[in-house]
PDB file of N, CA and C in Angstrom:
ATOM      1  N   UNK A   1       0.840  -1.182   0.000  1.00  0.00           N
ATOM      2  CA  UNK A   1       0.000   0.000   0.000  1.00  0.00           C
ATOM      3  C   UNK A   1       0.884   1.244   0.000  1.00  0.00           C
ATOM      4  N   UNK A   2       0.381   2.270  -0.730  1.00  0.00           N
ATOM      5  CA  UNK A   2       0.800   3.759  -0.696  1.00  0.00           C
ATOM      6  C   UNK A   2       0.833   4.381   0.395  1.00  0.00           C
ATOM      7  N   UNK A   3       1.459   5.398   0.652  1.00  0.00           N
ATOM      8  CA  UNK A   3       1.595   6.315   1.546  1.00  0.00           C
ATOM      9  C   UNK A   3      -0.274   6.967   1.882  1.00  0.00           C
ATOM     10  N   UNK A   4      -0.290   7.472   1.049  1.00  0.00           N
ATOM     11  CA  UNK A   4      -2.077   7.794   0.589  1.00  0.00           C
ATOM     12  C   UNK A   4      -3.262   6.994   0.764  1.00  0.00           C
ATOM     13  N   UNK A   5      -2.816   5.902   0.471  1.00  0.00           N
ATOM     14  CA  UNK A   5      -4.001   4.674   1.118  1.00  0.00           C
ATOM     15  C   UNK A   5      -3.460   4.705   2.389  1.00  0.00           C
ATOM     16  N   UNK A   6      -2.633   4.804   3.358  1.00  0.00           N
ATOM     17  CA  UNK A   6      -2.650   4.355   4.689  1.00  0.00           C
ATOM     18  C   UNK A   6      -3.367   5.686   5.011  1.00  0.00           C
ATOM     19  N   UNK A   7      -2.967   7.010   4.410  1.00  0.00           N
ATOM     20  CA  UNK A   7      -3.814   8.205   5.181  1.00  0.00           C
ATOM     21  C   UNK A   7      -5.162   8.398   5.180  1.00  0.00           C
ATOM     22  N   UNK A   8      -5.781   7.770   4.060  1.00  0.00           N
ATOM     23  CA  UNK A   8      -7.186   7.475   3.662  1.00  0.00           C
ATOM     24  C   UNK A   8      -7.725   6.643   4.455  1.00  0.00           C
ATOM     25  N   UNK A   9      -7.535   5.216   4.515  1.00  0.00           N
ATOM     26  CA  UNK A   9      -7.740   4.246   5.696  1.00  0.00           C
ATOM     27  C   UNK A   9      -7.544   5.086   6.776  1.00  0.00           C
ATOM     28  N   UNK A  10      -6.526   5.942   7.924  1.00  0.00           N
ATOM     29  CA  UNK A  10      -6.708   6.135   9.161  1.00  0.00           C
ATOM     30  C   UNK A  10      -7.938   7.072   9.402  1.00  0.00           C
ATOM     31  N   UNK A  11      -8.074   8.160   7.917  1.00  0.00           N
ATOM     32  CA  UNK A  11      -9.058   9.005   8.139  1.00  0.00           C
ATOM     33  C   UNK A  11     -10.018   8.389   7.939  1.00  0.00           C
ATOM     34  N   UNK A  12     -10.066   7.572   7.251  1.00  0.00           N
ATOM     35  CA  UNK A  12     -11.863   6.810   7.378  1.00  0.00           C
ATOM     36  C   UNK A  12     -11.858   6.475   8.855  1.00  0.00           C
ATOM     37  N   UNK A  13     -10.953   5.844   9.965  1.00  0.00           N
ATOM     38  CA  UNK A  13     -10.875   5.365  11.332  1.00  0.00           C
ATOM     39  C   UNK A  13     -11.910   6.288  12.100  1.00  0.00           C
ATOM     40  N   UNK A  14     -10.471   7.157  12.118  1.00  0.00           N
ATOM     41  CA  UNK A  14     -10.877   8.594  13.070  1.00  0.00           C
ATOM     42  C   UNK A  14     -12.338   9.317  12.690  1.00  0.00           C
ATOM     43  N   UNK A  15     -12.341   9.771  11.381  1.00  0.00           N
ATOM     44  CA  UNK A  15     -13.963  10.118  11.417  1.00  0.00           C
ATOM     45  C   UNK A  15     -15.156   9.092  11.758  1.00  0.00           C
ATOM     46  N   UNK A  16     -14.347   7.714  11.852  1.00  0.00           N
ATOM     47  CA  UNK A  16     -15.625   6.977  12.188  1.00  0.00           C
ATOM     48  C   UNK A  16     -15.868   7.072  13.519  1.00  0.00           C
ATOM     49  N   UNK A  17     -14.859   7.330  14.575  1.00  0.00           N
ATOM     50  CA  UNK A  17     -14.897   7.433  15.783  1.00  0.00           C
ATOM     51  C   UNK A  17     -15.787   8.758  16.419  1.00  0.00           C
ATOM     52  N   UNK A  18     -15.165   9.914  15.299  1.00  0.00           N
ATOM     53  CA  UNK A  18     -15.824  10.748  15.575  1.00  0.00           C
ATOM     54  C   UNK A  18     -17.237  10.913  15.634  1.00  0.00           C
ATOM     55  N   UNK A  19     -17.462  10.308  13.993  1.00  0.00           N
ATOM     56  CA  UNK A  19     -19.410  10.171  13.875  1.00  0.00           C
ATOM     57  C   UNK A  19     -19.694   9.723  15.116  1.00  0.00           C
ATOM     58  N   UNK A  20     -19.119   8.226  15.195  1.00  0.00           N
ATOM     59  CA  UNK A  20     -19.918   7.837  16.177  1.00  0.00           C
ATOM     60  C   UNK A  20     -20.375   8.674  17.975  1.00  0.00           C
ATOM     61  N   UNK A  21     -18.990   9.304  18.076  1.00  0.00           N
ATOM     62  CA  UNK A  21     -19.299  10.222  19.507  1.00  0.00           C
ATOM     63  C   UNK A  21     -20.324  11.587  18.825  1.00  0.00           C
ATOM     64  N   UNK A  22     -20.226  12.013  17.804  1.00  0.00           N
ATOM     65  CA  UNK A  22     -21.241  13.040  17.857  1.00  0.00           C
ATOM     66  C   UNK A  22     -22.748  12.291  17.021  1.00  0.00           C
ATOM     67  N   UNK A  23     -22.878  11.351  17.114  1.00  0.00           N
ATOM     68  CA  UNK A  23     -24.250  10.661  16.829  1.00  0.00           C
ATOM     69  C   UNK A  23     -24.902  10.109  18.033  1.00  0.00           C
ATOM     70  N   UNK A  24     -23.939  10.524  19.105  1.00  0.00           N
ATOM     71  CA  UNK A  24     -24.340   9.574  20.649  1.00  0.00           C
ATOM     72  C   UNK A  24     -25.104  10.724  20.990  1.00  0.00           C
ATOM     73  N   UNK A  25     -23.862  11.694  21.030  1.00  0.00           N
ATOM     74  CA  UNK A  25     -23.823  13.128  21.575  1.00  0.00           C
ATOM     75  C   UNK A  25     -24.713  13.877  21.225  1.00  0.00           C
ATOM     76  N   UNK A  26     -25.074  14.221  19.686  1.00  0.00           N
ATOM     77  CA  UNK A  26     -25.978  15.406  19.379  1.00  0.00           C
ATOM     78  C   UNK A  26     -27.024  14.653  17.908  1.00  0.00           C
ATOM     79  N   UNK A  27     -26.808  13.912  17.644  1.00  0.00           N
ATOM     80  CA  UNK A  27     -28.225  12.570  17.040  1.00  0.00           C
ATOM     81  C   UNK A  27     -27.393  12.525  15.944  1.00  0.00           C
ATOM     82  N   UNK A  28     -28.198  11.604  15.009  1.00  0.00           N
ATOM     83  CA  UNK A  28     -27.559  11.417  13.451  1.00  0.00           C
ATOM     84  C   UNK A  28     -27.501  12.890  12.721  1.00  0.00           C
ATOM     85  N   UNK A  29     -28.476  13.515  12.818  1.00  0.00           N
ATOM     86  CA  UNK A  29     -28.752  14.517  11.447  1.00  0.00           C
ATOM     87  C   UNK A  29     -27.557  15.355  11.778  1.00  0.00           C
ATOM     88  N   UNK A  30     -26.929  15.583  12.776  1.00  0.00           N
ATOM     89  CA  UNK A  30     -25.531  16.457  13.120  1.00  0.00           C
ATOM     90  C   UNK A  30     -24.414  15.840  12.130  1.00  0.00           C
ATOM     91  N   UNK A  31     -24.390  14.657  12.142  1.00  0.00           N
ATOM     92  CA  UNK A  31     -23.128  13.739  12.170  1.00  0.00           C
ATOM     93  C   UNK A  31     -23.348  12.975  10.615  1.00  0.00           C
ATOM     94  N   UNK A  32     -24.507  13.038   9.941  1.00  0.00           N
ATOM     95  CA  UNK A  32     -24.889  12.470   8.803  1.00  0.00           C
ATOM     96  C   UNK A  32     -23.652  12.898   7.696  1.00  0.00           C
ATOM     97  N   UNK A  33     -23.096  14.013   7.420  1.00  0.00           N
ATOM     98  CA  UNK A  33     -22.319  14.723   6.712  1.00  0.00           C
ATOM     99  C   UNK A  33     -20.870  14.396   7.167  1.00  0.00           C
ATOM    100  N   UNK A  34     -20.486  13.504   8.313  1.00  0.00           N
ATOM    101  CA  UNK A  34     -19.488  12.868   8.546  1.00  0.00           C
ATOM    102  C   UNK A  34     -19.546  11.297   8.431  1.00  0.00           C
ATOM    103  N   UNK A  35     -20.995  10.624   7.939  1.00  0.00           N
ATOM    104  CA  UNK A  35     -20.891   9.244   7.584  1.00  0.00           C
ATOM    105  C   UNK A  35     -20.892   9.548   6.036  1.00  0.00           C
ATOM    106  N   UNK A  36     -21.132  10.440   5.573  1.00  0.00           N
ATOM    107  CA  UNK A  36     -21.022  10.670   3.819  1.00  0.00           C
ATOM    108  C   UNK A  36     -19.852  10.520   3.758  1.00  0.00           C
ATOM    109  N   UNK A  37     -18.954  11.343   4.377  1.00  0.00           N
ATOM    110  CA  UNK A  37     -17.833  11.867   3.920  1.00  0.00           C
ATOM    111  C   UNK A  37     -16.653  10.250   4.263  1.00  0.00           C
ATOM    112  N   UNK A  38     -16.878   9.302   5.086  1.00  0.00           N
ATOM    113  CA  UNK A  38     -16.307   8.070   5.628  1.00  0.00           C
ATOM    114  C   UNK A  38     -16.799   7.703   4.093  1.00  0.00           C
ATOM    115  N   UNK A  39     -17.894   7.123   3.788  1.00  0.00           N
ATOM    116  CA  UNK A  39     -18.131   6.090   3.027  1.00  0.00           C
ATOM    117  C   UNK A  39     -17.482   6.652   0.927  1.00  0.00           C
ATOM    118  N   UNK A  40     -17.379   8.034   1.091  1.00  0.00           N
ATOM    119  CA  UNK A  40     -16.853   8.214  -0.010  1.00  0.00           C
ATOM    120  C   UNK A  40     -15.502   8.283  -0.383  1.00  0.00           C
ATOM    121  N   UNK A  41     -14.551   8.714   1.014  1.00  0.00           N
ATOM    122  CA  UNK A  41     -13.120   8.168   1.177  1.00  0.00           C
ATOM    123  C   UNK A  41     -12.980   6.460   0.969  1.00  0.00           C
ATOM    124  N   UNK A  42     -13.779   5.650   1.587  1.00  0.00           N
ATOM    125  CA  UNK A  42     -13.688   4.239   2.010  1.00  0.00           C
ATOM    126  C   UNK A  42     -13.826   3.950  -0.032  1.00  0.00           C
ATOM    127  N   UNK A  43     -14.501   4.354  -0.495  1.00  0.00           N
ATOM    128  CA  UNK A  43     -14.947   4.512  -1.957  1.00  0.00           C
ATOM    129  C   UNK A  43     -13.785   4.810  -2.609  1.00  0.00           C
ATOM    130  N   UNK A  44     -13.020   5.645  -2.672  1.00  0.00           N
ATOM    131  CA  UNK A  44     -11.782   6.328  -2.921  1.00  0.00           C
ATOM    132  C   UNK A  44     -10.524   5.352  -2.790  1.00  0.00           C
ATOM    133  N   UNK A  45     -10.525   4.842  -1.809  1.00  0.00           N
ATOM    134  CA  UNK A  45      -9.691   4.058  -1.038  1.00  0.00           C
ATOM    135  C   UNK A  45      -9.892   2.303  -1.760  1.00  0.00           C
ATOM    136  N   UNK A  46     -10.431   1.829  -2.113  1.00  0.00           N
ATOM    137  CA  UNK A  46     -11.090   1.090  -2.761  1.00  0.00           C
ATOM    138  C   UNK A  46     -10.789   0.846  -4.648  1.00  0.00           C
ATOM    139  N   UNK A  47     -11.201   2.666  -4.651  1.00  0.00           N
ATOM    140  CA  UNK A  47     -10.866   2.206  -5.970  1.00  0.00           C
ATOM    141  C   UNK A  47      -9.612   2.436  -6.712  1.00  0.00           C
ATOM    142  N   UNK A  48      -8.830   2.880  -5.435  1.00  0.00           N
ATOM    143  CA  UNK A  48      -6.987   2.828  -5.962  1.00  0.00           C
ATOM    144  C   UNK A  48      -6.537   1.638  -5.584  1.00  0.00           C
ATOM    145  N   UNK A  49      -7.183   0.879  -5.356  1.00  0.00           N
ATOM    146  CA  UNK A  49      -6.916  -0.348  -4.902  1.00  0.00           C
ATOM    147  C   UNK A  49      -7.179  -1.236  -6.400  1.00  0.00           C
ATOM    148  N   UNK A  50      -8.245  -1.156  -6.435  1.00  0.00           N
ATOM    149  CA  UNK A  50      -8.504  -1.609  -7.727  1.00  0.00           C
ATOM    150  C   UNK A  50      -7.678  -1.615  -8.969  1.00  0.00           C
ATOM    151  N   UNK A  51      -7.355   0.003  -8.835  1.00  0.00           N
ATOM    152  CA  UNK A  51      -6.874   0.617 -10.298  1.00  0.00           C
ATOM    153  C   UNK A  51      -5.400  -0.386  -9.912  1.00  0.00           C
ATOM    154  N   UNK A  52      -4.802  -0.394  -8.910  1.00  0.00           N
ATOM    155  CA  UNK A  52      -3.206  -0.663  -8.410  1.00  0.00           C
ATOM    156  C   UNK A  52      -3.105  -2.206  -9.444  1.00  0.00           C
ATOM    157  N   UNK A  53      -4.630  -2.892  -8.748  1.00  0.00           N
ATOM    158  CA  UNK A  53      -4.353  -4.471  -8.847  1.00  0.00           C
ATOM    159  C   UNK A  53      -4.686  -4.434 -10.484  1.00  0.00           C
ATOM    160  N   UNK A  54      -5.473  -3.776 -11.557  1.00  0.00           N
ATOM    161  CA  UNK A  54      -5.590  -4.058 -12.810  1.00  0.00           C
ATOM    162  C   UNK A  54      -4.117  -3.663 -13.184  1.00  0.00           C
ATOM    163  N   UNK A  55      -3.476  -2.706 -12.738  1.00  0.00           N
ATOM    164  CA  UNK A  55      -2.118  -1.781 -13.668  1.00  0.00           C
ATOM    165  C   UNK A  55      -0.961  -3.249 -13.701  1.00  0.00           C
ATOM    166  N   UNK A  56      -1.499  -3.933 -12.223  1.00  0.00           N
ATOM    167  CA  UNK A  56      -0.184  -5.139 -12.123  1.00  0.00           C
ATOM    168  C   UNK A  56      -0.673  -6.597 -12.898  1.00  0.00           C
ATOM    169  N   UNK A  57      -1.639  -6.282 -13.063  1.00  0.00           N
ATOM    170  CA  UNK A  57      -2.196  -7.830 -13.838  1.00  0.00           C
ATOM    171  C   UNK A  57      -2.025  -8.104 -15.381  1.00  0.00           C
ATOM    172  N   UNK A  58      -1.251  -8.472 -15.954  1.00  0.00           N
ATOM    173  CA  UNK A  58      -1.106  -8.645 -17.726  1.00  0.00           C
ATOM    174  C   UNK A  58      -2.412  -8.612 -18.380  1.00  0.00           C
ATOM    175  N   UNK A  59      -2.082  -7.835 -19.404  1.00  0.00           N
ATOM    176  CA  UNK A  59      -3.588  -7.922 -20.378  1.00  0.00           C
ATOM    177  C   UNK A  59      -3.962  -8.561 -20.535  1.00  0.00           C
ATOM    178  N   UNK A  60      -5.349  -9.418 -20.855  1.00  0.00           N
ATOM    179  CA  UNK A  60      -5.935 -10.735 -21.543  1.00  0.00           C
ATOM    180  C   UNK A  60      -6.007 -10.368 -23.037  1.00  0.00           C
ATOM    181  N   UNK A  61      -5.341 -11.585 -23.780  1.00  0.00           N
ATOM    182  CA  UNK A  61      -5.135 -11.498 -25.128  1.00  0.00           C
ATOM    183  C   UNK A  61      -7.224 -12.106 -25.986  1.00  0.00           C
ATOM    184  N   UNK A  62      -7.311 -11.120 -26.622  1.00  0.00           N
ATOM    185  CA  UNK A  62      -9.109 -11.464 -27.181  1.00  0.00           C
ATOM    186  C   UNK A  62      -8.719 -12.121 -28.226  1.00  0.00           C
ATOM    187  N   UNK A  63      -9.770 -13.193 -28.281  1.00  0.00           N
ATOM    188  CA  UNK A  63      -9.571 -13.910 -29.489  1.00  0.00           C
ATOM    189  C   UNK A  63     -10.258 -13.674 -30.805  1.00  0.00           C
ATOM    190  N   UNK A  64      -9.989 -13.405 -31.754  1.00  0.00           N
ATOM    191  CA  UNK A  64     -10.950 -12.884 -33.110  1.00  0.00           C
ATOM    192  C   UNK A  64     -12.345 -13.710 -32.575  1.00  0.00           C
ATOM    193  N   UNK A  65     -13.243 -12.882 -33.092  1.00  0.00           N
ATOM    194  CA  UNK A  65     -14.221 -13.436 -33.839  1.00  0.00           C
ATOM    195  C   UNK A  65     -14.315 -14.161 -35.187  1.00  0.00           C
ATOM    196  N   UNK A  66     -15.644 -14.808 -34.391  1.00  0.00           N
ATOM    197  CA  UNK A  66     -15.657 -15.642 -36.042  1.00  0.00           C
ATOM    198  C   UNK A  66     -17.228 -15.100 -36.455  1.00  0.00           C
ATOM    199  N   UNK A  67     -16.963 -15.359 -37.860  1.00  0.00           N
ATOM    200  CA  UNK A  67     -18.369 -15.216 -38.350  1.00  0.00           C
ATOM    201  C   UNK A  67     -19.164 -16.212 -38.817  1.00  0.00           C
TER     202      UNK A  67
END
């Protein structure tokens, strides 16, 4: 993993910790705009993951069609 995926992963952590104390603390609708913001990093985080594992995998060779 990248430098960038580990900072992405801890910040998904910590804001989750956070939601969760200000969803105890002051209800969801406070804290709703800090479970967006987790699940679209976690999204982010995910899909450099993805992109990492296609860039290292060899092309698949297509075979003609036939008619």
């Amino acid at each position: 993993m990248k430098l960038l995926d580990h900072i992405i992963l801890a910040l998904c952590v910590a804001l989750l910790i956070i939601g969760v104390h200000q969803t105890i603390v002051l209800g969801f609708n406070y804290a709703y705009w800090i479970f967006m913001l987790i699940i679209m990093l976690f999204f982010w985080y995910k899909l450099r993951q993805k992109q990492r594992k296609d860039a290292a995998s060899p092309p698949q060779k297509q075979r003609p069609k036939r008619k």
